[in-house]
N, C-alpha and C. Protein backbone atom coordinates (compact mmCIF):
# COMPACT_ATOMS: atom_id res chain seq x y z
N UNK A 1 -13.20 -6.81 -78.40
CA UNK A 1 -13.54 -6.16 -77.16
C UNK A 1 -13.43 -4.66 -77.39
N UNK A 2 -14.38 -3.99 -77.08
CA UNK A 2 -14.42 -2.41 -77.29
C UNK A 2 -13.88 -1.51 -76.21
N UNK A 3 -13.73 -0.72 -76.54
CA UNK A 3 -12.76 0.35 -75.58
C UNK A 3 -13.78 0.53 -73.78
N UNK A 4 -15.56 0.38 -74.24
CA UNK A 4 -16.00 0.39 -73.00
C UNK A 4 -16.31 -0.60 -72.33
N UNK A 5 -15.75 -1.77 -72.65
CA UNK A 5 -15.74 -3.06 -71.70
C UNK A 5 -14.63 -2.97 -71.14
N UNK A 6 -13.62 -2.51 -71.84
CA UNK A 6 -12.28 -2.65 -71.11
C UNK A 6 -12.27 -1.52 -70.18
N UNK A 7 -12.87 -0.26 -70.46
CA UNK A 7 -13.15 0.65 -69.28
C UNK A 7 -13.45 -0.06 -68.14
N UNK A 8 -14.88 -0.32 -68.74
CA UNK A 8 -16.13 -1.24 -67.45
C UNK A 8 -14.89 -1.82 -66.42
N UNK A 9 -14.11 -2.82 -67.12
CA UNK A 9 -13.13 -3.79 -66.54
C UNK A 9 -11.75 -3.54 -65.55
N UNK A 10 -11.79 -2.35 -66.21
CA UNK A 10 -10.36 -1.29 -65.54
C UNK A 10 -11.12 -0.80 -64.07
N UNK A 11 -12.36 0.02 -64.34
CA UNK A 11 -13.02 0.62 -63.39
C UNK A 11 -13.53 -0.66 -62.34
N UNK A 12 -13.52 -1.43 -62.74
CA UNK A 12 -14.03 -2.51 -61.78
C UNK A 12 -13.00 -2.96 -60.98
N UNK A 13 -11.78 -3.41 -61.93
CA UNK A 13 -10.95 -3.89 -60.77
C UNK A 13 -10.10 -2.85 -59.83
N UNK A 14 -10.50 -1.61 -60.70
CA UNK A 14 -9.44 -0.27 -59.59
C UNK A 14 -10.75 -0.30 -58.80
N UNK A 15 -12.06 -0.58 -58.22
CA UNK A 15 -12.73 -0.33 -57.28
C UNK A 15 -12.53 -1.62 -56.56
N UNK A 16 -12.46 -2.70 -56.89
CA UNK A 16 -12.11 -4.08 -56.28
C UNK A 16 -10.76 -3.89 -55.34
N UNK A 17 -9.70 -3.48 -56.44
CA UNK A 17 -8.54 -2.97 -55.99
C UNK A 17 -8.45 -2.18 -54.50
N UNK A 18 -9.40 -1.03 -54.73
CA UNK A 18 -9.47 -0.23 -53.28
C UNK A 18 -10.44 -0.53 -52.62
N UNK A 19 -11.29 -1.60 -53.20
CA UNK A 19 -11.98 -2.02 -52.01
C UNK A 19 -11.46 -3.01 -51.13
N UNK A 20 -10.47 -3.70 -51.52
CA UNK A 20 -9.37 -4.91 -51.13
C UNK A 20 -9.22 -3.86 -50.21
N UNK A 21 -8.25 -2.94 -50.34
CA UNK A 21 -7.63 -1.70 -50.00
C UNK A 21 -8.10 -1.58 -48.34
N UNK A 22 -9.07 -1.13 -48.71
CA UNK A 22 -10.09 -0.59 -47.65
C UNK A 22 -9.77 -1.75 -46.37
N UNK A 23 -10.59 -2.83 -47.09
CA UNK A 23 -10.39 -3.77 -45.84
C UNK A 23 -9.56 -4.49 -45.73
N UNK A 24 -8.17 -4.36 -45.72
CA UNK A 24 -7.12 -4.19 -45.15
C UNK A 24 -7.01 -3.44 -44.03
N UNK A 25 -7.32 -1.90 -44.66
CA UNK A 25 -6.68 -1.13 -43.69
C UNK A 25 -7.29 -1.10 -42.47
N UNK A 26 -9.19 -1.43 -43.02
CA UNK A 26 -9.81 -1.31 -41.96
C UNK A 26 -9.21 -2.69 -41.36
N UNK A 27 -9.08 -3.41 -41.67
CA UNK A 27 -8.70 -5.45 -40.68
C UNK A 27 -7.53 -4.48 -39.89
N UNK A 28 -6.66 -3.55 -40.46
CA UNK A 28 -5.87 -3.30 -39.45
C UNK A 28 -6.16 -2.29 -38.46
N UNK A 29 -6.86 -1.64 -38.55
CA UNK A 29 -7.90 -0.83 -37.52
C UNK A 29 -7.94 -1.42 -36.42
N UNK A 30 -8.83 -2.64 -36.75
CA UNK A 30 -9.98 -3.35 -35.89
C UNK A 30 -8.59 -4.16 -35.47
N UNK A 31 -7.75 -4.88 -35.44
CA UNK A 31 -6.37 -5.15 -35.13
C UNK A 31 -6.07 -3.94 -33.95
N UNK A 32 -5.72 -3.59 -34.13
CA UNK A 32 -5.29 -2.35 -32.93
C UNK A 32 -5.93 -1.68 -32.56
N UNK A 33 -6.96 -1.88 -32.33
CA UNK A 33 -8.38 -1.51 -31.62
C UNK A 33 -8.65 -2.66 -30.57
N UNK A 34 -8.27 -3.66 -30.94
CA UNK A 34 -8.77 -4.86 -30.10
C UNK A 34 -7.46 -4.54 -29.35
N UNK A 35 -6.34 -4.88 -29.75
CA UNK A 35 -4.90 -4.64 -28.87
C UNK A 35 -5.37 -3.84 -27.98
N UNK A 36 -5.70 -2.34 -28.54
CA UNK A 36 -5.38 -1.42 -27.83
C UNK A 36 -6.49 -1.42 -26.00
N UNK A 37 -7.97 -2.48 -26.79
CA UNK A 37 -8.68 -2.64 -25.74
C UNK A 37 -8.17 -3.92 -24.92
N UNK A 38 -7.51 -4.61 -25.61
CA UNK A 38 -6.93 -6.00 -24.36
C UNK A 38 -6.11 -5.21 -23.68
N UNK A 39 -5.31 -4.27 -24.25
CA UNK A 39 -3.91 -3.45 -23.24
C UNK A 39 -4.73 -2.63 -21.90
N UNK A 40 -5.94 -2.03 -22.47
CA UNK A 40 -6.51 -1.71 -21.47
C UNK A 40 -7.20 -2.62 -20.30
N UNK A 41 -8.12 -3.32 -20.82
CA UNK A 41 -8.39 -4.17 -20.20
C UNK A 41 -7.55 -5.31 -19.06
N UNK A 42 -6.06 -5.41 -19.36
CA UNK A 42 -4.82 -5.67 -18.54
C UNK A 42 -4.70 -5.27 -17.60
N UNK A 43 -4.59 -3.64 -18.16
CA UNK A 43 -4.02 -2.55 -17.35
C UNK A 43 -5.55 -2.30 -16.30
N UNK A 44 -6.47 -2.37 -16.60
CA UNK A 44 -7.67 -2.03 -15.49
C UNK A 44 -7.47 -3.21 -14.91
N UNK A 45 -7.72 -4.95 -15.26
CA UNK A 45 -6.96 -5.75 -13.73
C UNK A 45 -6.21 -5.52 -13.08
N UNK A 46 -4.73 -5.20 -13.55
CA UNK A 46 -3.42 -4.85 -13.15
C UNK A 46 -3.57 -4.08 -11.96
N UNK A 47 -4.61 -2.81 -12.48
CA UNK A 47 -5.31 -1.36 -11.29
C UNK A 47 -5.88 -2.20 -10.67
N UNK A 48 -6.86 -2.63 -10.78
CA UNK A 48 -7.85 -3.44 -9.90
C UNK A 48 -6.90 -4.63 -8.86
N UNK A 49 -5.77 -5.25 -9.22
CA UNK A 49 -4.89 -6.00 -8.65
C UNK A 49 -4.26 -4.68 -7.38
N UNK A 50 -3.38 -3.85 -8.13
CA UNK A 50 -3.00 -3.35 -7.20
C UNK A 50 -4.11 -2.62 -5.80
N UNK A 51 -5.24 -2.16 -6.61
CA UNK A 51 -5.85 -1.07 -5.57
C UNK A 51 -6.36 -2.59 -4.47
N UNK A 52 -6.18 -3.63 -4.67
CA UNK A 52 -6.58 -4.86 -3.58
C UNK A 52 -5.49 -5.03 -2.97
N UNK A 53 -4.15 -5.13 -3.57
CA UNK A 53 -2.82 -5.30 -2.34
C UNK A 53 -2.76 -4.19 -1.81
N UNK A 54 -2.54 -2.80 -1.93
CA UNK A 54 -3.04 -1.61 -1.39
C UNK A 54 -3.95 -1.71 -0.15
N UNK A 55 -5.47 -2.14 -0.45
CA UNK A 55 -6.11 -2.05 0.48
C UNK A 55 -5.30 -3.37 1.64
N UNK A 56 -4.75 -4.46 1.24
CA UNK A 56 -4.01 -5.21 2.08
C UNK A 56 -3.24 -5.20 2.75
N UNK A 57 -2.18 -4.10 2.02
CA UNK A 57 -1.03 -3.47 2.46
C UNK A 57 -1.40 -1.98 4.04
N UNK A 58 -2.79 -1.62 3.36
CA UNK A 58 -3.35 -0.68 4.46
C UNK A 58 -3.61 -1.30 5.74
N UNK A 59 -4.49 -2.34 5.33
CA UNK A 59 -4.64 -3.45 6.62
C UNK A 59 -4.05 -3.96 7.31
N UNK A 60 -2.80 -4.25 6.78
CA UNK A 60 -1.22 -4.59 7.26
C UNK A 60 -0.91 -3.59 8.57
N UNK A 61 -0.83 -2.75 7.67
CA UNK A 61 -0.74 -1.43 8.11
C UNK A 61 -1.54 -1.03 9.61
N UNK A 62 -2.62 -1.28 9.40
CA UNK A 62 -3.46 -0.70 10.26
C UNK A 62 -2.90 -1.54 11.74
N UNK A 63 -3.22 -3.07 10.96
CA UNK A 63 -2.49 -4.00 12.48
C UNK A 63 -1.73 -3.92 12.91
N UNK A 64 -0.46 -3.59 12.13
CA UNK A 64 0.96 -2.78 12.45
C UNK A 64 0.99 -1.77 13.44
N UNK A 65 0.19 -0.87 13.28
CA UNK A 65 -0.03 0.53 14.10
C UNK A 65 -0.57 0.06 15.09
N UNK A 66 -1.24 -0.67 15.09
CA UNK A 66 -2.30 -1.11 16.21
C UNK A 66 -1.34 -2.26 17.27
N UNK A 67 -0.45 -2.45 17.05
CA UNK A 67 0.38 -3.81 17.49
C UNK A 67 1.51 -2.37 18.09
N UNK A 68 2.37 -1.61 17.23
CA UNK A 68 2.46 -0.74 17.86
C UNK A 68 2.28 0.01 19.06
N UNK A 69 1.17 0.57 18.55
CA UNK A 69 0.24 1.41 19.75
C UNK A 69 0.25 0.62 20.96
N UNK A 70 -0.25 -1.00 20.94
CA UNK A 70 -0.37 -1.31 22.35
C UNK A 70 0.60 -1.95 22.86
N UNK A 71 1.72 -1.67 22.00
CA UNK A 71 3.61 -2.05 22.47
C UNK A 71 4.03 -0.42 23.49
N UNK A 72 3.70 0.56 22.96
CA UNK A 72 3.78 1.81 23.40
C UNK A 72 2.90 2.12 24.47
N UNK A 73 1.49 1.43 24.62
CA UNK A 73 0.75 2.06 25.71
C UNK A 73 1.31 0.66 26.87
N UNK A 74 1.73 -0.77 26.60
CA UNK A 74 2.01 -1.18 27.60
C UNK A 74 3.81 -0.69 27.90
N UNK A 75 4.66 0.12 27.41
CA UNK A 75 5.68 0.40 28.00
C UNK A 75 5.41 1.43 28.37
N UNK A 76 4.46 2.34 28.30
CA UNK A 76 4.28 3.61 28.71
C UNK A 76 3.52 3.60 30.09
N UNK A 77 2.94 2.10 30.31
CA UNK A 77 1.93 1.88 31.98
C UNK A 77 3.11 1.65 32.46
N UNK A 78 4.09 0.86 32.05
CA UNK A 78 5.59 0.59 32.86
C UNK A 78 6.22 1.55 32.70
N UNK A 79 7.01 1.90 34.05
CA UNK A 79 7.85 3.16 34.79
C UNK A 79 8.91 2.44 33.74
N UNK A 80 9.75 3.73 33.21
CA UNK A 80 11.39 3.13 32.85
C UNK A 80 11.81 2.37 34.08
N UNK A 81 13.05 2.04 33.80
CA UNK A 81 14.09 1.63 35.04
C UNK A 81 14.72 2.35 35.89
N UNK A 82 15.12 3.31 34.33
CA UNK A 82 15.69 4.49 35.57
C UNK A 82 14.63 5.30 37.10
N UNK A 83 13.76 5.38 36.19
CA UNK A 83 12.57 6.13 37.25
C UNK A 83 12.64 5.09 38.51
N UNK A 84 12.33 3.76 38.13
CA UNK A 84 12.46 3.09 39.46
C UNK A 84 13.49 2.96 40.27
N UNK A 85 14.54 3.16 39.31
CA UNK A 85 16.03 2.98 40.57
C UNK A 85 15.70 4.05 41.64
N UNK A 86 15.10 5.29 40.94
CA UNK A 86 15.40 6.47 41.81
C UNK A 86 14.20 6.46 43.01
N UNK A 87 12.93 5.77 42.64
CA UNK A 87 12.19 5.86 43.89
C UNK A 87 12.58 4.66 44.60
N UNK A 88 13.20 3.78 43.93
CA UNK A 88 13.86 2.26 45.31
C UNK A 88 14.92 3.58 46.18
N UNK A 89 15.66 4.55 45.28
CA UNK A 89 16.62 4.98 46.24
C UNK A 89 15.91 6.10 47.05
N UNK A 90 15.32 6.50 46.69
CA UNK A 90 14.48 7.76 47.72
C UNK A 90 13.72 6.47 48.90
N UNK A 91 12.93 5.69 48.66
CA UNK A 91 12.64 4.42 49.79
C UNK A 91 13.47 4.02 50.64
N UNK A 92 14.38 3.92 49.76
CA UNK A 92 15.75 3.57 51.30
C UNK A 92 16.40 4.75 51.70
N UNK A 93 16.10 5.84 51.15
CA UNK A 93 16.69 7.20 52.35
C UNK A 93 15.96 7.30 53.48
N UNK A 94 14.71 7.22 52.57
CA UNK A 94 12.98 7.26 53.92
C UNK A 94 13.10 6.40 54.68
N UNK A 95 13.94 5.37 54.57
CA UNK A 95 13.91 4.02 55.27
C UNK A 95 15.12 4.35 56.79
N UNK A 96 15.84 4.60 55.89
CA UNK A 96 17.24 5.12 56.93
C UNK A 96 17.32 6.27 57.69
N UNK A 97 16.07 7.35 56.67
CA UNK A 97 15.89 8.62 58.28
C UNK A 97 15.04 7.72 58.92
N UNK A 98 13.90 7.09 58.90
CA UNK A 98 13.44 6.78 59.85
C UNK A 98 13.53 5.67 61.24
N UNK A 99 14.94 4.77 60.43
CA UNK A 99 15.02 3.68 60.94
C UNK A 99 16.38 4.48 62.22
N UNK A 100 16.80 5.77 61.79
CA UNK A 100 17.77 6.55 62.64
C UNK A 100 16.90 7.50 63.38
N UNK A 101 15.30 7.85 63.00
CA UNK A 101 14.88 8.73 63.68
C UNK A 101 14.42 7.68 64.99
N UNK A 102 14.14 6.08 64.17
CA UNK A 102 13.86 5.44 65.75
C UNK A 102 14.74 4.93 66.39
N UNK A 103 15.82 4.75 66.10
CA UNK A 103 17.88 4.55 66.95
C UNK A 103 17.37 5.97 68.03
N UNK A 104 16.82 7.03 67.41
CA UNK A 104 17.31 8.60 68.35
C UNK A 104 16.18 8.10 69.35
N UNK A 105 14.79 7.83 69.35
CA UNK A 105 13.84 8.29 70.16
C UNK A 105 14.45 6.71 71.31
N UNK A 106 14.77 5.85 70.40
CA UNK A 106 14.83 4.36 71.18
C UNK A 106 15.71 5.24 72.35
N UNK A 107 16.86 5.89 72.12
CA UNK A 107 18.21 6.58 72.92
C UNK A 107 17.68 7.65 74.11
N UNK A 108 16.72 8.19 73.39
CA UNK A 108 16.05 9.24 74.07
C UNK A 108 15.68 9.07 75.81
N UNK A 109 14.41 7.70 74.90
CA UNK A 109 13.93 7.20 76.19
C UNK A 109 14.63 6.18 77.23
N UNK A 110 15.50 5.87 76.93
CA UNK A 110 16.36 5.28 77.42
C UNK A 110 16.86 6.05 78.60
């Protein structure tokens, strides 16, 4: 065997060698390339999951306010209590000047 077969042979398998090489490194590329697109791809359902309970949670929301609101506008058509004690008691003052303004006139004409 002559010195340029065994070259030929050296040079062949150091290019075999790094061509092994190569695709390796590239298999590990394309390995964490795919990861890196399933991680995304997760993470955009995950977004897409949340921005739908979100919009659910708004809706919630909205009925909430709205259940609210017409808890507030029907206690707000109703007088407190207090307010009413005070016009039952102004009614029975009005009641008692007048029920004494007609004791005076009943006396009057008498």
């Amino acid at each position: 065997m002559g010195t340029r077969e065994f070259d030929k042979e050296y040079k062949n398998r150091e290019w075999e060698k790094r061509n092994a090489e190569e695709e390796k490194y590239y298999a590990e590329v394309m390995k964490q390339l795919d990861e890196e697109f399933a991680q995304m791809e997760k993470f955009k359902h995950e977004e897409d999951n949340q921005v739908d309970k979100d919009d659910q949670n708004d809706k919630l929301d909205c009925q909430k306010g709205d259940v609210v609101l017409f808890k507030n506008e029907v206690v707000q058509q109703q007088p407190p209590v207090q307010q009413e004690k005070e016009q039952i008691k102004e009614l029975q003052e009005q009641l008692f000047k007048l029920e004494e303004s007609e004791e005076h006139i009943k006396q009057e004409s008498e």
